[in-house]
C-alpha atoms as a PDB file:
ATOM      1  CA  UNK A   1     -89.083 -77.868 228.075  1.00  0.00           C
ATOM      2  CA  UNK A   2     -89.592 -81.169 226.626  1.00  0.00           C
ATOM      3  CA  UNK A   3     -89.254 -82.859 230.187  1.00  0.00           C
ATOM      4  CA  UNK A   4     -91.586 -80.109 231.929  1.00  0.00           C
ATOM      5  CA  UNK A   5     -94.902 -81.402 228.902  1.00  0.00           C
ATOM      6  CA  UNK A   6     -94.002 -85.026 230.697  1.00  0.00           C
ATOM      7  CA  UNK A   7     -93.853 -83.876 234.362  1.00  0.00           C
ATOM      8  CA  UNK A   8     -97.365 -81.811 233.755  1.00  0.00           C
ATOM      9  CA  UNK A   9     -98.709 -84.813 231.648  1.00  0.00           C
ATOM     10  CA  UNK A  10     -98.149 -87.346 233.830  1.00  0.00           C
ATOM     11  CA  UNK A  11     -99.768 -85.176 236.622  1.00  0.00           C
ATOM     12  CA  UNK A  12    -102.679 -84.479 234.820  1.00  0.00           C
ATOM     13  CA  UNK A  13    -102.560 -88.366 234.082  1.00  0.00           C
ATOM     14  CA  UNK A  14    -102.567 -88.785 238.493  1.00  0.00           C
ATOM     15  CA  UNK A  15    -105.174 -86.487 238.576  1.00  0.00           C
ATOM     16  CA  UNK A  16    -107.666 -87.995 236.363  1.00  0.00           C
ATOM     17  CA  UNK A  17    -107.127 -91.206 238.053  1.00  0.00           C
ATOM     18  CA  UNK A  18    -107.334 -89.488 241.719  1.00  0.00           C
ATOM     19  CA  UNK A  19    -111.447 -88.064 240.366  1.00  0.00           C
ATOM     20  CA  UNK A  20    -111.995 -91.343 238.731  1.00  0.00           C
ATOM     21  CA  UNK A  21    -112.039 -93.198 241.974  1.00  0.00           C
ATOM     22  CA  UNK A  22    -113.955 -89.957 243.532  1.00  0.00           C
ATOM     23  CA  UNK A  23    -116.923 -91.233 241.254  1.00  0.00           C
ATOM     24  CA  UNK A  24    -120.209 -92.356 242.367  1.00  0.00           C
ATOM     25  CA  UNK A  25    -121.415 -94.352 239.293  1.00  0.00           C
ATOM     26  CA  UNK A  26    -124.931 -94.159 240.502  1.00  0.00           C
ATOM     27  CA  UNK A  27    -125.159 -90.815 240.749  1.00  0.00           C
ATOM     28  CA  UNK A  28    -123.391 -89.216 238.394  1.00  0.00           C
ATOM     29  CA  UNK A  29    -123.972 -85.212 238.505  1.00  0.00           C
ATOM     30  CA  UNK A  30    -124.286 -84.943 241.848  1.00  0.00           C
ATOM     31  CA  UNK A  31    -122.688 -83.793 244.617  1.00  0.00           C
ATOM     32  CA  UNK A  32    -118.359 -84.598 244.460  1.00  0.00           C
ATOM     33  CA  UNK A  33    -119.239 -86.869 241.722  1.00  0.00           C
ATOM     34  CA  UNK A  34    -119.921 -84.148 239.578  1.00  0.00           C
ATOM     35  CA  UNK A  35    -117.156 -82.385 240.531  1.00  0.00           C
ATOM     36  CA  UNK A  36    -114.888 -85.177 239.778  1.00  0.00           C
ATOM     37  CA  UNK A  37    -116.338 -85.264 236.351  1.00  0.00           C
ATOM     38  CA  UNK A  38    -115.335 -81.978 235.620  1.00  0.00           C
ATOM     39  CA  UNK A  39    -111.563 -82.139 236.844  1.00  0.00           C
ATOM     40  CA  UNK A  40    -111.612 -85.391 234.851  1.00  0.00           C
ATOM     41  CA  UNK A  41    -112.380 -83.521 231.667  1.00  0.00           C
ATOM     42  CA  UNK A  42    -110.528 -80.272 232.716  1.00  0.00           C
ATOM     43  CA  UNK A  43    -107.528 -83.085 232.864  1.00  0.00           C
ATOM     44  CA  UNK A  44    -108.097 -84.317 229.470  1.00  0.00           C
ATOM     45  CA  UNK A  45    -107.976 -80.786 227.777  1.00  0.00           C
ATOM     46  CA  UNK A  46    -104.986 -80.010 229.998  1.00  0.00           C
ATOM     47  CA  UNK A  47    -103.461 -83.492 228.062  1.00  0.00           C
ATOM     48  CA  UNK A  48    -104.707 -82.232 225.069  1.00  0.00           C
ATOM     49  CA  UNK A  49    -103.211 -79.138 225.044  1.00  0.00           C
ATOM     50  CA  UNK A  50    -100.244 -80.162 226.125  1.00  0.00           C
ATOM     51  CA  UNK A  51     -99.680 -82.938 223.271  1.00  0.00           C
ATOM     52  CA  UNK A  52    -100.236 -79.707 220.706  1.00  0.00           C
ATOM     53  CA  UNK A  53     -97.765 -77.638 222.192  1.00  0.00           C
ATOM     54  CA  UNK A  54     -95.038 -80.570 222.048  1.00  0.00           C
ATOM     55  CA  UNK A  55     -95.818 -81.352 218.625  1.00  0.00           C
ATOM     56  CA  UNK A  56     -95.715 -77.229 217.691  1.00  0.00           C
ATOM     57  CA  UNK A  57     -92.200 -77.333 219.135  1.00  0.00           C
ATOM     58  CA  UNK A  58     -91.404 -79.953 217.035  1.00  0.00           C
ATOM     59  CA  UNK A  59     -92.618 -78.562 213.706  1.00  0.00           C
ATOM     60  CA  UNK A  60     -90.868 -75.574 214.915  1.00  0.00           C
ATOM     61  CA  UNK A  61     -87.511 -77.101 215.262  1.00  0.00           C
ATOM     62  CA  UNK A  62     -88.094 -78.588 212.043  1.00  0.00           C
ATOM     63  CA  UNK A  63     -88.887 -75.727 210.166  1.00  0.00           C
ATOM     64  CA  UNK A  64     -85.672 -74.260 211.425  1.00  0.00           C
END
């Protein structure tokens, strides 16, 4: 389990950097730019999530 939160981290990592060079600085919100933005953010909760499910399996382990 531990190595899958890696595997899926690491591709959430590629995918922010894939949107970030999908970005058109001067415009922002529209267009793919904006849909960039939101796969960049939807790949930061994914990370985020992902960190507090590693460290619940580690208080878990601990608690045992």
């Amino acid at each position: 389990m531990k190595i899958f939160i890696y595997i899926l981290i690491f591709i959430a990592i590629g995918l922010m950097i894939y949107n970030a060079t999908m970005l058109d600085f001067d415009n922002l919100f529209e267009g793919d730019s904006s849909i960039a933005a939101i796969s960049i953010l939807a790949a930061a909760c994914a990370i985020v999530l992902l960190l507090i499910l590693k460290t619940s399996i580690t208080i878990k382990k601990k608690s045992k």
